[in-house]
C-alpha atoms as a PDB file:
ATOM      1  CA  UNK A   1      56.485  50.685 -77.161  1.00  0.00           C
ATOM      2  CA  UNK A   2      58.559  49.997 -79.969  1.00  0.00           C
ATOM      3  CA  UNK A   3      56.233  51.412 -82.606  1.00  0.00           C
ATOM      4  CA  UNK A   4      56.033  54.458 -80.440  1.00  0.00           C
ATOM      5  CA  UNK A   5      59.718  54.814 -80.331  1.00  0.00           C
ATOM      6  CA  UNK A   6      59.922  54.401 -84.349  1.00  0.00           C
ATOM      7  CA  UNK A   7      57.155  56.451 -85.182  1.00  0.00           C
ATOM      8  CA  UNK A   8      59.003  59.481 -82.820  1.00  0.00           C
ATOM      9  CA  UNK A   9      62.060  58.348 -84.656  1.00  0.00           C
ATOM     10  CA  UNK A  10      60.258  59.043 -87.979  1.00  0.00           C
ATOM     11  CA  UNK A  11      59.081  62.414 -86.963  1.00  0.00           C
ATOM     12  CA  UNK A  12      62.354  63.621 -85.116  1.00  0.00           C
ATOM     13  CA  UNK A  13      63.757  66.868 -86.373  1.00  0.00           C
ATOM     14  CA  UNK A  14      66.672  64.709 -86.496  1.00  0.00           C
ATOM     15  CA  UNK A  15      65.362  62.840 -89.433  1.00  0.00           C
ATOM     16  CA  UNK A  16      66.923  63.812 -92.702  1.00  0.00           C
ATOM     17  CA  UNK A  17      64.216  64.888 -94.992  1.00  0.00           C
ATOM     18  CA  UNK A  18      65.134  68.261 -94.748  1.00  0.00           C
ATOM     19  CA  UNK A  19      62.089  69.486 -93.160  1.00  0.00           C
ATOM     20  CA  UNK A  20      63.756  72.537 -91.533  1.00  0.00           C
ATOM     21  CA  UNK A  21      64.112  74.179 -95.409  1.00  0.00           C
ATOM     22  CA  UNK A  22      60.151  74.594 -96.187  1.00  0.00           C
ATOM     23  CA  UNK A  23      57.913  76.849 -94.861  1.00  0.00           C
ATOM     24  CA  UNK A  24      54.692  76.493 -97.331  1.00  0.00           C
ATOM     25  CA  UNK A  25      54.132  80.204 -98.007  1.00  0.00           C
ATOM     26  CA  UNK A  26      54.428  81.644 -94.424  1.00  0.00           C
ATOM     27  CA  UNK A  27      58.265  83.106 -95.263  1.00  0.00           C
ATOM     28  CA  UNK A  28      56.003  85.357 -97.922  1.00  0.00           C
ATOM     29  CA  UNK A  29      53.682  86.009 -95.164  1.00  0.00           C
ATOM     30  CA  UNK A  30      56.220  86.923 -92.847  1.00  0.00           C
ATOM     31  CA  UNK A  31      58.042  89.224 -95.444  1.00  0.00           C
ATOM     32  CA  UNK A  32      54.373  90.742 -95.801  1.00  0.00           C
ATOM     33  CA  UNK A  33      54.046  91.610 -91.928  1.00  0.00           C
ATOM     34  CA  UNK A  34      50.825  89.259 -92.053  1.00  0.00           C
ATOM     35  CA  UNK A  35      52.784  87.368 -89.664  1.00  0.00           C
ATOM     36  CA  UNK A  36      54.723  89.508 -87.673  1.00  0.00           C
ATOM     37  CA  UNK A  37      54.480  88.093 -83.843  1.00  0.00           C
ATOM     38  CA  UNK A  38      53.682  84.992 -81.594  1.00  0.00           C
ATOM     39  CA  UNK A  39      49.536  85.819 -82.074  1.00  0.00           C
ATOM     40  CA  UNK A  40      49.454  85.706 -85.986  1.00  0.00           C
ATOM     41  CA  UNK A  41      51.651  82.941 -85.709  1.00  0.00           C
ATOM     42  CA  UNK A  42      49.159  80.825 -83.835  1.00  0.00           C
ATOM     43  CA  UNK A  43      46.071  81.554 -86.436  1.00  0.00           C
ATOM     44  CA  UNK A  44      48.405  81.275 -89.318  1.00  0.00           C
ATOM     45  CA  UNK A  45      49.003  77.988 -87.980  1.00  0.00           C
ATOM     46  CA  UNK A  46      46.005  76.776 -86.810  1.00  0.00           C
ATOM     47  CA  UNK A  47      44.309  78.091 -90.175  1.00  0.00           C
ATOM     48  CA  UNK A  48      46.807  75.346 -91.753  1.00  0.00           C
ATOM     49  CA  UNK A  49      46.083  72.695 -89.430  1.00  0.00           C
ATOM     50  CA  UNK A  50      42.398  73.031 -89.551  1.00  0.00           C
ATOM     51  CA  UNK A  51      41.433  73.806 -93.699  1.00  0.00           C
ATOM     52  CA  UNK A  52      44.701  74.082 -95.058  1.00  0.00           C
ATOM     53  CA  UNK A  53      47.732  71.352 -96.191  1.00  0.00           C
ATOM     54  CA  UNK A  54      47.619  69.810 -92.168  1.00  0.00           C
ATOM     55  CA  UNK A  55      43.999  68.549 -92.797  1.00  0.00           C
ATOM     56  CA  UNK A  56      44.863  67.566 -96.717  1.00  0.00           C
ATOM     57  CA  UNK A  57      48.424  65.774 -95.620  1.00  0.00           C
ATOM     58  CA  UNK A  58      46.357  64.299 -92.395  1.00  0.00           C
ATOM     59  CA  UNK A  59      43.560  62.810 -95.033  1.00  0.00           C
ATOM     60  CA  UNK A  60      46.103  61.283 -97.513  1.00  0.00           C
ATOM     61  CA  UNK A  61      48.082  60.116 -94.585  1.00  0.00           C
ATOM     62  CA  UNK A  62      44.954  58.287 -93.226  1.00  0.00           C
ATOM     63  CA  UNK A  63      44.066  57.153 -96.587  1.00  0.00           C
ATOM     64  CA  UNK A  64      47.332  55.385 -97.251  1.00  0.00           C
ATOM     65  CA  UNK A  65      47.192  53.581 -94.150  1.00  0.00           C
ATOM     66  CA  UNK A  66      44.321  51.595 -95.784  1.00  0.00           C
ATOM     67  CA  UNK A  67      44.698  51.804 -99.450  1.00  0.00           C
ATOM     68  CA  UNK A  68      44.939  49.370-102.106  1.00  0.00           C
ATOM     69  CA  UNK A  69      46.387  51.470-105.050  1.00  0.00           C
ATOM     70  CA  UNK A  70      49.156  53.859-103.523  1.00  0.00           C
ATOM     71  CA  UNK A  71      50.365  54.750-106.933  1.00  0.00           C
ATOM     72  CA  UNK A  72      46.414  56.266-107.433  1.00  0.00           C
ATOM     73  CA  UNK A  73      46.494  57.747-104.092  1.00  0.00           C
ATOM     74  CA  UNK A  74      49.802  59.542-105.016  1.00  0.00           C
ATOM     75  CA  UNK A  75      48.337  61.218-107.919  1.00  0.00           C
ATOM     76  CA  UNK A  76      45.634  62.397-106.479  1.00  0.00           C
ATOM     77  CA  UNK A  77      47.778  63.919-103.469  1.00  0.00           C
ATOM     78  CA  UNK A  78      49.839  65.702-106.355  1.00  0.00           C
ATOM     79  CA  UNK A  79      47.243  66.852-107.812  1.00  0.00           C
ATOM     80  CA  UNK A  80      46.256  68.639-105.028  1.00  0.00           C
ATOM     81  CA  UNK A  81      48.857  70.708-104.764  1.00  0.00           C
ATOM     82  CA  UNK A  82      48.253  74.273-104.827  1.00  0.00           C
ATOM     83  CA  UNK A  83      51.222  75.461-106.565  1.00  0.00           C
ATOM     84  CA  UNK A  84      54.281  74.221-107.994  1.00  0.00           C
ATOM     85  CA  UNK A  85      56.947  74.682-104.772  1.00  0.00           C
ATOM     86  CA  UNK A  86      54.430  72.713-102.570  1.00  0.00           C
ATOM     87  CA  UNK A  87      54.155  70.077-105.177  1.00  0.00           C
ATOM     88  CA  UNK A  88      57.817  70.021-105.200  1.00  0.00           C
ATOM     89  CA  UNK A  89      57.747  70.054-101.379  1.00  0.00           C
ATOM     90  CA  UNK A  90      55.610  66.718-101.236  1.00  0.00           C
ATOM     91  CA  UNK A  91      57.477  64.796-103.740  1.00  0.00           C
ATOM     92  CA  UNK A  92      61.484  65.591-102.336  1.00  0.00           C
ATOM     93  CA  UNK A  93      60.324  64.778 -98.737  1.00  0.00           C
ATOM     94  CA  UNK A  94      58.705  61.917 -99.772  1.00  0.00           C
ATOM     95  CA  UNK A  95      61.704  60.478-101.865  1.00  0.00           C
ATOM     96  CA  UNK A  96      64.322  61.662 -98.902  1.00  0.00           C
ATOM     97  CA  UNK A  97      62.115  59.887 -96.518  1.00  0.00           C
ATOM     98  CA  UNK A  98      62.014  56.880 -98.488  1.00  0.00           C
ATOM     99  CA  UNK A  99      65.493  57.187 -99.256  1.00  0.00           C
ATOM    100  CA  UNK A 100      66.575  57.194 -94.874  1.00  0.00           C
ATOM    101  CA  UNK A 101      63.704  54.530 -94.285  1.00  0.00           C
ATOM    102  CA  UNK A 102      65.156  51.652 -96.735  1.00  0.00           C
ATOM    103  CA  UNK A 103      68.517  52.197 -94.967  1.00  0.00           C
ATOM    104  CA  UNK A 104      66.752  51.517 -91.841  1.00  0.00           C
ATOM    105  CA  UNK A 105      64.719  48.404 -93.064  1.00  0.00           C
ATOM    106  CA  UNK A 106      67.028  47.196 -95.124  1.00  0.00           C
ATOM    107  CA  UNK A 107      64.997  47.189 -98.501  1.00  0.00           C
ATOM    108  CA  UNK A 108      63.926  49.683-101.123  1.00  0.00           C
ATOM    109  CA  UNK A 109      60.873  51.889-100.176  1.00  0.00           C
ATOM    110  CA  UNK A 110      58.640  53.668-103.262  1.00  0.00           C
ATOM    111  CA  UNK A 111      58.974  57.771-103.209  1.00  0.00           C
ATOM    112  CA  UNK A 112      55.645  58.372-102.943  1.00  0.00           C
ATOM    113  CA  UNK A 113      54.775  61.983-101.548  1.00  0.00           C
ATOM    114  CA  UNK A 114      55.811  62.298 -97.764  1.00  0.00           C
ATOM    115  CA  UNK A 115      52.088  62.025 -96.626  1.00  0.00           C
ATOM    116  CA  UNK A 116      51.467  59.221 -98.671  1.00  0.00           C
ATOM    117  CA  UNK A 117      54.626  57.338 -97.951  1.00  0.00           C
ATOM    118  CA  UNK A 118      54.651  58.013 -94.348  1.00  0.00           C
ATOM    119  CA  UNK A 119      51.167  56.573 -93.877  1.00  0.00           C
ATOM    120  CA  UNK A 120      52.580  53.479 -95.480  1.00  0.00           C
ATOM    121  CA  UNK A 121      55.208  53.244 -93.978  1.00  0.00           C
ATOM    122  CA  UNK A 122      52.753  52.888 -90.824  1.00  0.00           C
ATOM    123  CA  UNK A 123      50.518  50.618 -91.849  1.00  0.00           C
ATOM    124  CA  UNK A 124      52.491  47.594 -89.452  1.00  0.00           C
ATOM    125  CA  UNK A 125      52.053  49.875 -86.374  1.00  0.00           C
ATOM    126  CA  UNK A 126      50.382  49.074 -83.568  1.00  0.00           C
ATOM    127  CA  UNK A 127      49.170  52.420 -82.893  1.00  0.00           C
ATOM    128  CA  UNK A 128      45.623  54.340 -83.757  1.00  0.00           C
ATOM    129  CA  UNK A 129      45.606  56.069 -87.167  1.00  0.00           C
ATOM    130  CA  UNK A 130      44.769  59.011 -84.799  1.00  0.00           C
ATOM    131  CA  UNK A 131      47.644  58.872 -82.342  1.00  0.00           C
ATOM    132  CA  UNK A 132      50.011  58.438 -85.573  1.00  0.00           C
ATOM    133  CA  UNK A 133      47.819  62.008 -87.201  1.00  0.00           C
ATOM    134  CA  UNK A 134      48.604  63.680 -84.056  1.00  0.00           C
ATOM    135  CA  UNK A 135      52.345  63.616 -84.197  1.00  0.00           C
ATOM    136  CA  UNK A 136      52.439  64.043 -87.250  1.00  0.00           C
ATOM    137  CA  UNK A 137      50.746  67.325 -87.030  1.00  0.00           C
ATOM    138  CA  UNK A 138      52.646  68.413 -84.332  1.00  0.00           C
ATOM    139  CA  UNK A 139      55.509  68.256 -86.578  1.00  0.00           C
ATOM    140  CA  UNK A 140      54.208  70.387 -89.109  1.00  0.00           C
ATOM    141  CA  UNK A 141      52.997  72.916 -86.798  1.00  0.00           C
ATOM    142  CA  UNK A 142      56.386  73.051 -85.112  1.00  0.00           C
ATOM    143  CA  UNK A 143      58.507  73.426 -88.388  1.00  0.00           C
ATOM    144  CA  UNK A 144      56.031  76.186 -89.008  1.00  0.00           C
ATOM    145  CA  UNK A 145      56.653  77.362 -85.620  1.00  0.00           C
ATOM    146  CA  UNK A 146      60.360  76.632 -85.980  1.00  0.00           C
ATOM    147  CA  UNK A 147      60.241  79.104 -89.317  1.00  0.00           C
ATOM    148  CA  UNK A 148      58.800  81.795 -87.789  1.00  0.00           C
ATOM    149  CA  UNK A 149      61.332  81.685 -84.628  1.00  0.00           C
ATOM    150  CA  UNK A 150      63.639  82.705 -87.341  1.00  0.00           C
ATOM    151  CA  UNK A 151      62.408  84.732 -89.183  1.00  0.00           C
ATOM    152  CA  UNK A 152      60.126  87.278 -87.117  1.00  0.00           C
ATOM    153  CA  UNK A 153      61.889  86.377 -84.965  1.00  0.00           C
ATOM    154  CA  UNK A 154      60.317  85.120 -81.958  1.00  0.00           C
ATOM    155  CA  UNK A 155      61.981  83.845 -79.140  1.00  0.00           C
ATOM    156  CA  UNK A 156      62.713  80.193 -78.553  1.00  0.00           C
ATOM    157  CA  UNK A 157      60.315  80.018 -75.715  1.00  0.00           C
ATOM    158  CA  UNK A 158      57.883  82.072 -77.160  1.00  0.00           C
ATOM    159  CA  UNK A 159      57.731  79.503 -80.223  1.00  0.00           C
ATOM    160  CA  UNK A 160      57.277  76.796 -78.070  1.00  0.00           C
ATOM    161  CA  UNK A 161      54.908  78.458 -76.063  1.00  0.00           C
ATOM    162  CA  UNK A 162      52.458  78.796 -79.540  1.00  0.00           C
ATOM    163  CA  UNK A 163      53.325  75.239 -80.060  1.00  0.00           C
ATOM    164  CA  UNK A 164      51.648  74.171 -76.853  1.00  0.00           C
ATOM    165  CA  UNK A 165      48.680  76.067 -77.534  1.00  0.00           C
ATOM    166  CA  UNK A 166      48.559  74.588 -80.871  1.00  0.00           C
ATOM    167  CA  UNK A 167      47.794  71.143 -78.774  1.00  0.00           C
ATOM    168  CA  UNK A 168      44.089  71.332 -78.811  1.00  0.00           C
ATOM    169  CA  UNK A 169      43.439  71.979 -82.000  1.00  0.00           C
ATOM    170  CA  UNK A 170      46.140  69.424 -83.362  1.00  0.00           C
ATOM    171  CA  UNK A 171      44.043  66.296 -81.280  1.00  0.00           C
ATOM    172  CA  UNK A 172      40.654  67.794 -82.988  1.00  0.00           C
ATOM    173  CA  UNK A 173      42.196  67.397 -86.421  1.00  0.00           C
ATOM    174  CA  UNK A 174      43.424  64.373 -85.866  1.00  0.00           C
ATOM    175  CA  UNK A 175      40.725  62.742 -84.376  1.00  0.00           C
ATOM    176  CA  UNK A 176      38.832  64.076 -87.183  1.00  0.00           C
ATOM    177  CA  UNK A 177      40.446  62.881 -90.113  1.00  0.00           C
ATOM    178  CA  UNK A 178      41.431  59.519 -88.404  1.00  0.00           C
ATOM    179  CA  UNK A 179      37.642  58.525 -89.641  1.00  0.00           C
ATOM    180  CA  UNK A 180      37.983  60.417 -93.235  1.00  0.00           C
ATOM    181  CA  UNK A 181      38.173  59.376 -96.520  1.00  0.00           C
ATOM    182  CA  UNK A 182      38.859  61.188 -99.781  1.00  0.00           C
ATOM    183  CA  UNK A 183      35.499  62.530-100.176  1.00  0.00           C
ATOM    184  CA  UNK A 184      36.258  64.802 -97.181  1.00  0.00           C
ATOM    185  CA  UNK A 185      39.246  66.107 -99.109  1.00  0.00           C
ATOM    186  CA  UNK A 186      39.073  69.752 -99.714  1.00  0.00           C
ATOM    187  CA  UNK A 187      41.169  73.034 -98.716  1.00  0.00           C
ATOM    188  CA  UNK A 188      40.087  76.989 -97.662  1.00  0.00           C
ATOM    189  CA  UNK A 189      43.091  78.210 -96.508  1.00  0.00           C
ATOM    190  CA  UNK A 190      43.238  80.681 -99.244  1.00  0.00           C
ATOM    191  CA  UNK A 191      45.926  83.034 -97.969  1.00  0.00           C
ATOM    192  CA  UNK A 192      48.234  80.339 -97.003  1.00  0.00           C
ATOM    193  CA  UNK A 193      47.741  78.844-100.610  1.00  0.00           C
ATOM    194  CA  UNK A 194      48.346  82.198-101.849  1.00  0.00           C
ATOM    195  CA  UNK A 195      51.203  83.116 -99.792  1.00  0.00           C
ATOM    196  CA  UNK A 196      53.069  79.916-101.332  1.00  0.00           C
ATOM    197  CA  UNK A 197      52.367  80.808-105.116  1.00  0.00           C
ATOM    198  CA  UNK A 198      53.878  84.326-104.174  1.00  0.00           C
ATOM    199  CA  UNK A 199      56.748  82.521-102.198  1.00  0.00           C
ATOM    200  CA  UNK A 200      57.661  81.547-105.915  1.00  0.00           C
ATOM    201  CA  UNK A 201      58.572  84.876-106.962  1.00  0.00           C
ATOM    202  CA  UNK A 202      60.176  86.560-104.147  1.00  0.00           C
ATOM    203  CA  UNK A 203      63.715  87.531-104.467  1.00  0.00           C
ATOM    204  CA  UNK A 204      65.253  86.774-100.881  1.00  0.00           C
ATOM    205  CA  UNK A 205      64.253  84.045 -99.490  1.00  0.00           C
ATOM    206  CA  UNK A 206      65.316  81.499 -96.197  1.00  0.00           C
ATOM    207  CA  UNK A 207      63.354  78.495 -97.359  1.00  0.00           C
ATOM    208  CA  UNK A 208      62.399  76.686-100.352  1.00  0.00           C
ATOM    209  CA  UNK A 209      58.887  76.824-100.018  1.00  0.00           C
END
């Protein structure tokens, strides 16, 4: 129970590591009318979850859980990056993350990238690497959710309403990637990594990403 309780701590919107300010592209795909109601939302989400930065940030969370050379893993999960805000993205979560998780242990914590650092900061957990892949892609998929409530806007209960039918594709890509490794690493969600090198250049924007 306790790990259960930490690990919902860690992934509270509550949590300070500012998740609330990114969007990864789908503000630019919003501002395009690609995403314009609760519908798109859902595939523009589920197109993340499935091929996009939720399978790639479920992979290298996974990976960390297990691996021997973290600083190795890191670079690789940079170098993954699509563009330059979501690189940016990965590396101030992860250093915010490991900034609010040393006051809580009570000793320094490496920034790694968020992905990265939150699978090690899991590795003492009691739970299934899929479980801990689960929440943490319900998280994404509700501060994508959470973006689009207001941007498009949608109504609160309309966002939450995608969220729940977000559920079964979020256990299928966790249970998935719970048995990955890095040679299953790979991305096609083209728009959505074109919608964030766009994102870079637009003139008004809500979020950071």
């Amino acid at each position: 129970m306790d790990d259960r309780l930490a690990l919902a701590q860690m992934l509270s919107p509550a949590f300070p590591v500012g998740a609330y300010a990114y969007s990864q592209g789908l503000e630019q795909a919003m501002s395009d009318g690609v995403v314009r109601d609760a519908a798109s939302l859902q595939d523009w989400v589920t197109q993340v979850l499935r091929h996009g930065a939720g399978r790639m940030d479920a992979i290298f969370l996974a990976s960390a859980r297990r691996a021997d050379d973290l600083a190795a893993l890191d670079a690789l999960a940079l170098a993954y990056a699509p563009c330059a805000e979501r690189a940016v993205e990965m590396r101030d979560q992860g250093a915010a993350f490991a900034q609010v998780l040393a006051a809580i242990r009570g000793c320094a914590q490496p920034a790694l990238t968020y992905a990265v650092g939150f699978g090690r900061a899991t590795r003492g957990m009691r739970l299934s690497t899929a479980e801990i892949l689960g929440l943490w892609l319900q998280a994404l998929a509700a501060q994508l959710v959470s973006a689009a409530v207001r941007f498009v806007p949608l109504g609160g209960g309309e966002g939450q309403a995608v969220l729940a039918r977000l559920a079964p594709v979020i256990a299928e890509v966790a249970e998935c990637c719970a048995g990955s490794d890095l040679a299953d690493l790979g991305s096609a969600a083209f728009g959505a990594d074109l919608a964030a090198m766009r994102h870079e250049t637009l003139e008004v924007r809500i979020f950071r990403t």
